[in-house]
Protein backbone atom coordinates (compact mmCIF):
# COMPACT_ATOMS: atom_id res chain seq x y z
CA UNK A 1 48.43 33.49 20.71
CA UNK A 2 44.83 33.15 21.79
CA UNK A 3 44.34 31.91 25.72
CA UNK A 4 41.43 30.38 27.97
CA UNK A 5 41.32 30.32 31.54
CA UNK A 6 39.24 27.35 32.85
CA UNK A 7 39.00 27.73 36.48
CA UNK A 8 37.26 24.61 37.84
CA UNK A 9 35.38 24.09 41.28
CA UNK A 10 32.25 23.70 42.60
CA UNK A 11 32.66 26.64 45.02
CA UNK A 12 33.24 29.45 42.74
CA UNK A 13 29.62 28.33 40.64
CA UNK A 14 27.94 28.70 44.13
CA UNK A 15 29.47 31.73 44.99
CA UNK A 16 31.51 30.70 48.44
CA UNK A 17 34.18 32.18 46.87
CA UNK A 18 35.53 34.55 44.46
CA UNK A 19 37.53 33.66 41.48
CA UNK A 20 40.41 36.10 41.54
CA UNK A 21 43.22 34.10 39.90
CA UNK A 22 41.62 34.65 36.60
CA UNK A 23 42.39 38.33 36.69
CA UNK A 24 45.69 38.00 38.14
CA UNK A 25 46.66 35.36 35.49
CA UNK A 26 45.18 37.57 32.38
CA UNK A 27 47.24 40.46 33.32
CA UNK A 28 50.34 38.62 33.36
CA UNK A 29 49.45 36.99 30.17
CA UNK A 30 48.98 40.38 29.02
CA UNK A 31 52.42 41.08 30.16
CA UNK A 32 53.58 38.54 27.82
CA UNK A 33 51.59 39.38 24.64
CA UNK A 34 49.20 36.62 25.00
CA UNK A 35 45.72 37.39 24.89
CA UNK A 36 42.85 36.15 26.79
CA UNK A 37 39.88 35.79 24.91
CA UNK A 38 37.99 33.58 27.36
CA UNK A 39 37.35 32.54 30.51
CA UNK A 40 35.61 29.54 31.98
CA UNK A 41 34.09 28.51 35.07
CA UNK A 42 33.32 24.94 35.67
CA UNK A 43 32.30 22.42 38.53
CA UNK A 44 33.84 19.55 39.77
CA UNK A 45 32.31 16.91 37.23
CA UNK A 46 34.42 15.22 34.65
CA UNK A 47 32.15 15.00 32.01
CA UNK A 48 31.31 18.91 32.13
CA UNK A 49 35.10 20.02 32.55
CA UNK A 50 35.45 17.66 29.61
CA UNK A 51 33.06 19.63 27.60
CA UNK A 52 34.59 23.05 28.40
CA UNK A 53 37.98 21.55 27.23
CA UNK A 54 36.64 20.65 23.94
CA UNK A 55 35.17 24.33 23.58
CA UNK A 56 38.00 25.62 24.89
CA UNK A 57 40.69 23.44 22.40
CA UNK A 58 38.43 24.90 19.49
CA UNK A 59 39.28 28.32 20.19
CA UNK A 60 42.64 28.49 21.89
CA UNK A 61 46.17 28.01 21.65
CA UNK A 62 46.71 27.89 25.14
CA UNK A 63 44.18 26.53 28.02
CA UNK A 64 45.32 26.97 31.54
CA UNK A 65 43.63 25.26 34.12
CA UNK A 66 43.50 26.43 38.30
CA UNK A 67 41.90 24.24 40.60
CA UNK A 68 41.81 20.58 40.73
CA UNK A 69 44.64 19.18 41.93
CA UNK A 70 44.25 18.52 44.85
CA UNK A 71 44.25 15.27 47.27
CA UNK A 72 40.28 14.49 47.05
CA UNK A 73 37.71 12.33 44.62
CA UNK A 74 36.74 15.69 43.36
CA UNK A 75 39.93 17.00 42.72
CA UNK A 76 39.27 15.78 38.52
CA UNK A 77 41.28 18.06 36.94
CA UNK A 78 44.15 15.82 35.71
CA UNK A 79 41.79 12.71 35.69
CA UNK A 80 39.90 14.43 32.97
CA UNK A 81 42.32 15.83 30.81
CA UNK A 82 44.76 12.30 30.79
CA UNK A 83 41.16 10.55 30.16
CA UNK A 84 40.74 12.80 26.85
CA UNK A 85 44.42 12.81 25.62
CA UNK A 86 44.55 9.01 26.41
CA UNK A 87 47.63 9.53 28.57
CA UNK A 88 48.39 7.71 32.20
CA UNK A 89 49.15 9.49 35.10
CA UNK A 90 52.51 9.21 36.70
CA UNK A 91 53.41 9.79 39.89
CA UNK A 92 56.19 12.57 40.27
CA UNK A 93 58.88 11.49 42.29
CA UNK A 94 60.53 14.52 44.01
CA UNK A 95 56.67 15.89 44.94
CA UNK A 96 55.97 12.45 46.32
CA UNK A 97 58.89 12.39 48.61
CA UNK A 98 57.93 16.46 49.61
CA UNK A 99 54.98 14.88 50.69
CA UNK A 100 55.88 11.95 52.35
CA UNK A 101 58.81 14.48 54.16
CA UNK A 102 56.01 16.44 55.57
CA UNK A 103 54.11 13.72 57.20
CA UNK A 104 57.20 12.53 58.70
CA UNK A 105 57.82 15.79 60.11
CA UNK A 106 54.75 16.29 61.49
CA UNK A 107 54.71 12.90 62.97
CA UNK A 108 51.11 12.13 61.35
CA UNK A 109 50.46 8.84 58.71
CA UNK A 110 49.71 10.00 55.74
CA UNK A 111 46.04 8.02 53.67
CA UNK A 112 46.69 7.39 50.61
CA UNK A 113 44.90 9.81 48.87
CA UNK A 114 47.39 12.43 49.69
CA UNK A 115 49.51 10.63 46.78
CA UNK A 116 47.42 11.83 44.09
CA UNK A 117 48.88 15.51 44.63
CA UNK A 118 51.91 13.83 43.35
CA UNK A 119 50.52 12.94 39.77
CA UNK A 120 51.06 13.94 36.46
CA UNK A 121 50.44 13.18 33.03
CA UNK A 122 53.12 11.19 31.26
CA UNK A 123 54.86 13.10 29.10
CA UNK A 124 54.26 16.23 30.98
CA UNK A 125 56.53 18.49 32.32
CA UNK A 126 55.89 19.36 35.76
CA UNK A 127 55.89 22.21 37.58
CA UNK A 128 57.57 23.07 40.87
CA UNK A 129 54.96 24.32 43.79
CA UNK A 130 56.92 26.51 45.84
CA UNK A 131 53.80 26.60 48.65
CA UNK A 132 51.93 23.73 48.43
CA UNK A 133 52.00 20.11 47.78
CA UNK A 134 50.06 19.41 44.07
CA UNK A 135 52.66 19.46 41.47
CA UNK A 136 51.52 21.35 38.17
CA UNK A 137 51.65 20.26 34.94
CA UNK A 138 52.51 21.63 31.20
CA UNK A 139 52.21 19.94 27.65
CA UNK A 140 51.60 20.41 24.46
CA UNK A 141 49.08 17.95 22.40
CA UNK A 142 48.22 18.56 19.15
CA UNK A 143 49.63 21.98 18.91
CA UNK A 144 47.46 23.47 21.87
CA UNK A 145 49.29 24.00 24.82
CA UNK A 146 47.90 22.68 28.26
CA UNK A 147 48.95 24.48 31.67
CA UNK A 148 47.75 22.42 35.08
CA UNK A 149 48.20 25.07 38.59
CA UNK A 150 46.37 24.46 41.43
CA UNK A 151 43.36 26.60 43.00
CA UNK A 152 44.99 28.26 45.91
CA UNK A 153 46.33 31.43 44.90
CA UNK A 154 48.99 31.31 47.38
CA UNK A 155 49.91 28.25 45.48
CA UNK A 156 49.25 29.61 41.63
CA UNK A 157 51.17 32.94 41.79
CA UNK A 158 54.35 31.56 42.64
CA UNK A 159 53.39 28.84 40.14
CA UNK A 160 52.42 31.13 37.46
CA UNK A 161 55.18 34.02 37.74
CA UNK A 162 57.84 31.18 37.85
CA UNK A 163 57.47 27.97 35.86
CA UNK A 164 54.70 28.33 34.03
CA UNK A 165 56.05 31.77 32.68
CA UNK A 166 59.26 30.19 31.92
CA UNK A 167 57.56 27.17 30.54
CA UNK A 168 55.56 29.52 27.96
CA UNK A 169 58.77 31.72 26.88
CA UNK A 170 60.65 28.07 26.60
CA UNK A 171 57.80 26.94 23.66
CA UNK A 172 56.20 30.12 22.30
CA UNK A 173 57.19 32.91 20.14
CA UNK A 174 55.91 35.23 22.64
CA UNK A 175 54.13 38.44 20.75
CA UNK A 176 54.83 41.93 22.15
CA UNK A 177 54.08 42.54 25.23
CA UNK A 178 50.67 44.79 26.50
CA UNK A 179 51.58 47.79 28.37
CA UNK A 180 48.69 49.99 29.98
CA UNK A 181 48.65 53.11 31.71
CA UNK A 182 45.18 53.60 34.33
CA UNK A 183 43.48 57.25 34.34
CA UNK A 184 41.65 57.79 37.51
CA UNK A 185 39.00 60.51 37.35
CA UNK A 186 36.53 61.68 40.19
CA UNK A 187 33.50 64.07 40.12
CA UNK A 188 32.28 62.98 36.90
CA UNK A 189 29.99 60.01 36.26
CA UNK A 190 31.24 57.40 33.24
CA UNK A 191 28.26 58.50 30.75
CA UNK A 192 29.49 61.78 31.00
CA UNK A 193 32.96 60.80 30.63
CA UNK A 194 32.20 58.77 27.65
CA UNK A 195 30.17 61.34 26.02
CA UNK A 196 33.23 63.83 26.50
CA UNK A 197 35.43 61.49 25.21
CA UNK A 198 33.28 59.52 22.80
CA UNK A 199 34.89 60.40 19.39
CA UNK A 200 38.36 58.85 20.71
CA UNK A 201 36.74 56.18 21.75
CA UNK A 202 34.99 55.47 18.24
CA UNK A 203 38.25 56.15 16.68
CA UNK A 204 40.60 54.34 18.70
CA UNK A 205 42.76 51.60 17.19
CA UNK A 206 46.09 51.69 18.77
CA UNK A 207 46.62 52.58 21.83
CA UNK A 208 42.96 51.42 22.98
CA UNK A 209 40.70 53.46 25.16
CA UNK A 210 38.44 51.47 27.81
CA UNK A 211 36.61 52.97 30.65
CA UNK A 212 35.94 51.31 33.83
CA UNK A 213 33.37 52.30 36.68
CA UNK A 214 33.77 52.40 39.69
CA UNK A 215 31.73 53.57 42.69
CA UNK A 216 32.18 57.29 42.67
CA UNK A 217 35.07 57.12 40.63
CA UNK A 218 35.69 56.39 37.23
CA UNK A 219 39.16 54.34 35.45
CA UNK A 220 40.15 54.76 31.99
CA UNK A 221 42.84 52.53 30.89
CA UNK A 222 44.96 53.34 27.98
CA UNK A 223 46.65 50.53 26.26
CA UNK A 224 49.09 49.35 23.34
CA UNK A 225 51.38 46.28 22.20
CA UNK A 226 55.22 47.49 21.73
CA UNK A 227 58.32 45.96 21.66
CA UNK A 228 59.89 48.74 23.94
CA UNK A 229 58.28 50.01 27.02
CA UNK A 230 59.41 53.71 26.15
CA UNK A 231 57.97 53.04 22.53
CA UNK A 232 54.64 52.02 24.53
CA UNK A 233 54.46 54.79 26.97
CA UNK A 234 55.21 57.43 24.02
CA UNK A 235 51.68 56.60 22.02
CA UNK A 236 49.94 56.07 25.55
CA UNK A 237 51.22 59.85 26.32
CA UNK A 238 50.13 61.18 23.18
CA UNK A 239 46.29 59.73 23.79
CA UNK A 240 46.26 61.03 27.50
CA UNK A 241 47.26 64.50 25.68
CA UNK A 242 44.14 64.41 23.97
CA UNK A 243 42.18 63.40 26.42
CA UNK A 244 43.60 65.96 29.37
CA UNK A 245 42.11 69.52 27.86
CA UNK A 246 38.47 67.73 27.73
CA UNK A 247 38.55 66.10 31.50
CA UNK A 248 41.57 67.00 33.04
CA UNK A 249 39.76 68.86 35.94
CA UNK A 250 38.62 65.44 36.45
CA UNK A 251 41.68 63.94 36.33
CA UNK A 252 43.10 62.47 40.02
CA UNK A 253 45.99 60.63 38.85
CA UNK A 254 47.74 58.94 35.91
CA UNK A 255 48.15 55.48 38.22
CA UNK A 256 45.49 53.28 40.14
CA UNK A 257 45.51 54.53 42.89
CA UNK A 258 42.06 55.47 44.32
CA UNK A 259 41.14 59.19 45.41
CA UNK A 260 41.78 59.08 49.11
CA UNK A 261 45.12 57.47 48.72
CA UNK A 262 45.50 61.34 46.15
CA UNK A 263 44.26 63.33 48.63
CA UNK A 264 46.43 61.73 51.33
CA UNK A 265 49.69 62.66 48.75
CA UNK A 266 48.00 66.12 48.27
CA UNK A 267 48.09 66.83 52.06
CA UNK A 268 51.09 65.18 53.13
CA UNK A 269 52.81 67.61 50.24
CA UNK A 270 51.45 70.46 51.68
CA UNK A 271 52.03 69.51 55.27
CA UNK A 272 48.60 69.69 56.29
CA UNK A 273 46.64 67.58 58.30
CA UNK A 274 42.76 67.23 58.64
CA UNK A 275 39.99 66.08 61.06
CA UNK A 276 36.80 64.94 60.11
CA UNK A 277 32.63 64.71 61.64
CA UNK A 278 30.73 62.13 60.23
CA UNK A 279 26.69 61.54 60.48
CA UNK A 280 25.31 59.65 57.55
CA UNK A 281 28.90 57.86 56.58
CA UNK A 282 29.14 56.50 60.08
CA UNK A 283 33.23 56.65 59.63
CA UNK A 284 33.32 55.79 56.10
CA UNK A 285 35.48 58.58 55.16
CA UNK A 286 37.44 57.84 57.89
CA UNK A 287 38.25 54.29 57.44
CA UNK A 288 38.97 55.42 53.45
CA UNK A 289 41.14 57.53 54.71
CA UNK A 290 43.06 55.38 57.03
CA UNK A 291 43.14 52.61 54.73
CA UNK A 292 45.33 54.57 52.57
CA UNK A 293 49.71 53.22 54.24
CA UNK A 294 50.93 56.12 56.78
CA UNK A 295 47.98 58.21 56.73
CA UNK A 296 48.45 58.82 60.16
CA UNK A 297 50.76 61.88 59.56
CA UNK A 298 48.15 63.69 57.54
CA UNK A 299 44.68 62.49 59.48
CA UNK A 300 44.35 63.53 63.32
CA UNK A 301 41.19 61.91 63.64
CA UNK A 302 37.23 61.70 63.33
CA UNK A 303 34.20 61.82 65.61
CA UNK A 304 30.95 59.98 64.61
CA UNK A 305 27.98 62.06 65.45
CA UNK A 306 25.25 60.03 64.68
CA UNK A 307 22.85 61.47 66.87
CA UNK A 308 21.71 65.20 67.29
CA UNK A 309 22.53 64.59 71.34
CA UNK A 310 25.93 63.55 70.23
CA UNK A 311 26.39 66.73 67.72
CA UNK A 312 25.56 68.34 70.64
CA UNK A 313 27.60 66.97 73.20
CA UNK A 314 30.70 66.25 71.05
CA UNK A 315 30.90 69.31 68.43
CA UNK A 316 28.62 71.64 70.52
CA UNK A 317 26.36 72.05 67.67
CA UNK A 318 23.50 74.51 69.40
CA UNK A 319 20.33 72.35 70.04
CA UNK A 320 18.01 75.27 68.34
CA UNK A 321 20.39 74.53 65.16
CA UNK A 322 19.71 70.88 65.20
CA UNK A 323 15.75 70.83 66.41
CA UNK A 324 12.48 72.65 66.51
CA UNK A 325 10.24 73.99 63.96
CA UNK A 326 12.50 76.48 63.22
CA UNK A 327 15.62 74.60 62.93
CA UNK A 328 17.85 74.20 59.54
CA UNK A 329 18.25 70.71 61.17
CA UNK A 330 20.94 67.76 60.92
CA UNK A 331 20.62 67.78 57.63
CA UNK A 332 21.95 70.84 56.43
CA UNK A 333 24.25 73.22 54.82
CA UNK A 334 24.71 75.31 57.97
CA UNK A 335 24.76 71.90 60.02
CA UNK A 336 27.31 70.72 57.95
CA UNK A 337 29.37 73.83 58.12
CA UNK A 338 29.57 73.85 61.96
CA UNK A 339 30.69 69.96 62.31
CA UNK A 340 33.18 70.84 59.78
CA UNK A 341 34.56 74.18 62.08
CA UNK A 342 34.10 72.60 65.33
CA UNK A 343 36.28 69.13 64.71
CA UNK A 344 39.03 71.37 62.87
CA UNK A 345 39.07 73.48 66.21
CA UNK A 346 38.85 70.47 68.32
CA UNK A 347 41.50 68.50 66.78
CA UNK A 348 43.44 71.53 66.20
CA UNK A 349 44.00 70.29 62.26
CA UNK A 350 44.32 72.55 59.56
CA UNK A 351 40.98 70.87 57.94
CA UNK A 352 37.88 70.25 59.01
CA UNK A 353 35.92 68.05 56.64
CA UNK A 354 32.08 66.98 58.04
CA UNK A 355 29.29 65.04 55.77
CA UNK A 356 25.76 64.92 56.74
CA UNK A 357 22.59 63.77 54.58
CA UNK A 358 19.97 60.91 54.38
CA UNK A 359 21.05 57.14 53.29
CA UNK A 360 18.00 56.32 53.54
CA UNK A 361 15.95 53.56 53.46
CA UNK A 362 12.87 56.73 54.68
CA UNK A 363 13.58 60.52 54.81
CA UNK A 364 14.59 62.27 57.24
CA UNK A 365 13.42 65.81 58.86
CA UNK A 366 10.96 65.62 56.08
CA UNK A 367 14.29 65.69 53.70
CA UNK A 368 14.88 62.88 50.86
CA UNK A 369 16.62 59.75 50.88
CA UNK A 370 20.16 60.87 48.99
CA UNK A 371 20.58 64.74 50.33
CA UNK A 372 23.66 64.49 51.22
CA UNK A 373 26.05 67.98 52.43
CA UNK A 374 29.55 68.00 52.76
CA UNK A 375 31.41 71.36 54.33
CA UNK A 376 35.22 71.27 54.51
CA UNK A 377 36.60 74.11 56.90
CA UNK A 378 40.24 75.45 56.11
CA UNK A 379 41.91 77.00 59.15
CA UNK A 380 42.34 80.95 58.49
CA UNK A 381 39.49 80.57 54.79
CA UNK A 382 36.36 80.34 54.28
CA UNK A 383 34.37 77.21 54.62
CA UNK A 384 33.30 75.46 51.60
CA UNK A 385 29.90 74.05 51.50
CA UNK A 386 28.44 71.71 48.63
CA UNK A 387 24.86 69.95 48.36
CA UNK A 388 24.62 66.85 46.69
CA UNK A 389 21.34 64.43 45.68
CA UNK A 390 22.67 61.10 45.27
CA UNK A 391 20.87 58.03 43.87
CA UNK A 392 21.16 54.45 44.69
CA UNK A 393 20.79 51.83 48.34
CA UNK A 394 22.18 53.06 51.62
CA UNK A 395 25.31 51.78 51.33
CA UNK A 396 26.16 53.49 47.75
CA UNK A 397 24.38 56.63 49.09
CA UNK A 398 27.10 56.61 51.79
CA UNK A 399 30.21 55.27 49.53
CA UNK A 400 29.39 57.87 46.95
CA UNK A 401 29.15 60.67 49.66
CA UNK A 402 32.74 59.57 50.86
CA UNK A 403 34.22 59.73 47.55
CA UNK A 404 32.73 62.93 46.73
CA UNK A 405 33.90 64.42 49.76
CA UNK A 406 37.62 62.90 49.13
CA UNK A 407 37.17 64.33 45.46
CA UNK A 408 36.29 68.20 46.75
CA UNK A 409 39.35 67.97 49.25
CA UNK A 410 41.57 66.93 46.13
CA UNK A 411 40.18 70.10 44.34
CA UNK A 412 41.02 72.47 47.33
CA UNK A 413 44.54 70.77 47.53
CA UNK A 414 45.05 70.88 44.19
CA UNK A 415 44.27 74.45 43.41
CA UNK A 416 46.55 75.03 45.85
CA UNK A 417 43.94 77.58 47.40
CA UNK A 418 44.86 76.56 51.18
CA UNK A 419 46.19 79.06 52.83
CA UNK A 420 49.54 78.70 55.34
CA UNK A 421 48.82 77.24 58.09
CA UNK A 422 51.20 79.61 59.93
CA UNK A 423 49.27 82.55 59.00
């Protein structure tokens, strides 16, 4: 079965916001073994949503529609579609007395144009809105099937995972279901994981091989149609084996998940706990870092030393290290090394992890926009220094910086090269 999302509203052509039930509804489609082959975005103007259903009725089985339904003149979505099927709209009893029950209850009259959330087409079956008011709609006309949610996605999910899913295994033959497993890989662009990987990727058939970038991290996702989940998860396995001996050094996880939230299981495993000095990322690793549920157990904290006074003041980075003509500077390897040493000691961690470079948009100390040097300081090892020259704006310079760091942690945790923090 072929499927087309039409998501209608003004707002998402103009950017004020972004359409995000599309995805979620694909991958649940997926789930059920219907494919997606198109998605639509149109404004709220009968005569153009009336033109992308026409498109859309040539090349799909199954149109589902978000947005639209709600109380307002430009709310056209079921307007348009009874106008074209030559069907009247009905009004829905039990919604209509939902509505009128909540007006009561808040003790507020209710205009009249609050009734049209009540609508439907005739000879529709409607479908319940656990969170909101606008009843949905399903038929079938002509052998293509029409699905009606409204554009709220606290409203559509509970729409979509409940009736309309049970609507669609009620009048389908539903194929086999998609199953996918997500590679997550870090340290390696996604030309140069392609190129590794590119005679797979020429040869796939089934399971499929896509890859997906990301900033300073790259996804592969591995997918097939089965009947069984373990029958699905057998050929995925047998792909990832191939693909493990080329990249797996690469290779952060076998989920999507993103590196920090890795790291965090890395170092919570191990029992150790880190501390990290910031200049050019200005907290970024931090906040990753913290982002990531109960990181609080492995992260003791950060200091933002933005300034050479405050590398000074804070770390107790010597002045003569950080200026003067003779001076390595802020941006360097040995700079780098000692924020790294000096917030492990501080926070009395078992890591110290410090980045310092240029984001740009001019150089720095005479040093180019995208030097970036990241140290990370195990208690009772040697510190590990590395020098990287990143392209892009400031704020990928400092995203990719962050990631890389999180990615050369992962190694060191990985490798299981840490020593005890006993010792």
């Amino acid at each position: 079965m072929r499927a087309e999302i039409i998501a209608v509203g003004t707002e998402l052509l103009l950017g004020q916001i972004v359409n995000t039930n599309a995805q979620y509804i694909a991958q649940g489609l997926a789930d059920l073994g219907i494919d997606v082959y198109f998605q639509t975005v149109v404004g709220d103007n009968t005569h153009r949503l009336q033109d992308a259903i026409r498109i859309a009725k040539g090349r799909a089985d199954i149109i589902l529609f978000t947005g639209g339904l709600g109380p307002t003149q430009d709310d056209l979505t079921k307007d348009a579609l009874a106008a074209m099927l030559g069907r009247q709209l009905i009004i829905h009893q039990p919604s209509m007395d939902k509505i009128e029950a909540l007006f009561v209850s808040r003790g507020v009259h209710m205009v009249e144009s609050n009734r049209r959330q009540a609508l439907m087409l005739e000879h529709s079956d409607p479908l319940h809105n656990e969170t909101g008011l606008a009843v949905g709609n399903a038929l079938i006309e002509d052998s293509t099937h029409y699905i009606l949610m409204p554009g709220p996605p606290r409203e559509m999910k509970p729409m979509f995972d409940g009736p309309v899913k049970q609507w669609l295994r009620s009048v389908l033959t539903i194929g086999k279901p998609l199953y996918s497993k997500q590679l997550r890989f870090a340290g390696i662009g996604e030309s140069n994981l392609e190129a590794a990987l590119i005679d797979l990727i020429d040869a796939q058939t089934d399971p499929t091989i896509a890859p997906y970038a990301k900033e300073g991290e790259v996804a592969l996702r591995i997918s097939t149609k089965a009947d069984y989940e373990a029958e699905a998860y057998s050929k995925i396995d047998e792909v990832i084996a191939l693909i493990e001996p080329r990249v797996g050094q690469y290779l952060y996880a076998k989920e999507d998940i993103p590196i920090e939230e890795a790291v965090v299981r890395l170092l919570r495993k191990s029992m150790k706990k880190i501390a990290a000095a910031e200049s050019l990322t200005g907290g970024l690793f931090a906040e990753l870092l913290t982002s990531v549920p109960g990181s609080s157990s492995e992260f003791n904290g950060g200091i933002v030393t933005y300034t050479n006074e405050m590398k000074h003041r804070l770390l107790g980075i010597p002045l003569n290290q950080l200026e003067g003509p003779q001076a390595p500077g802020a941006v360097s390897e040995s700079t780098a090394c000692l924020m790294a040493e000096r917030v492990r000691d501080l926070s009395e961690s078992d890591i110290g992890v410090a980045l310092t470079g240029v984001a740009g948009p001019a150089e720095s100390e005479g040093k180019p926009v995208g030097l970036v040097y990241i140290a990370i300081a195990p208690k009772g090892a040697a510190t590990l220094s590395y020098t990287l020259n990143l392209s892009g704006n400031r704020s990928i310079i400092r995203l990719r910086a962050a990631k890389a760091a999180f990615y050369r942690l992962w190694q060191l945790l990985n490798e299981n090269e840490l020593p005890n923090a006993a010792k």
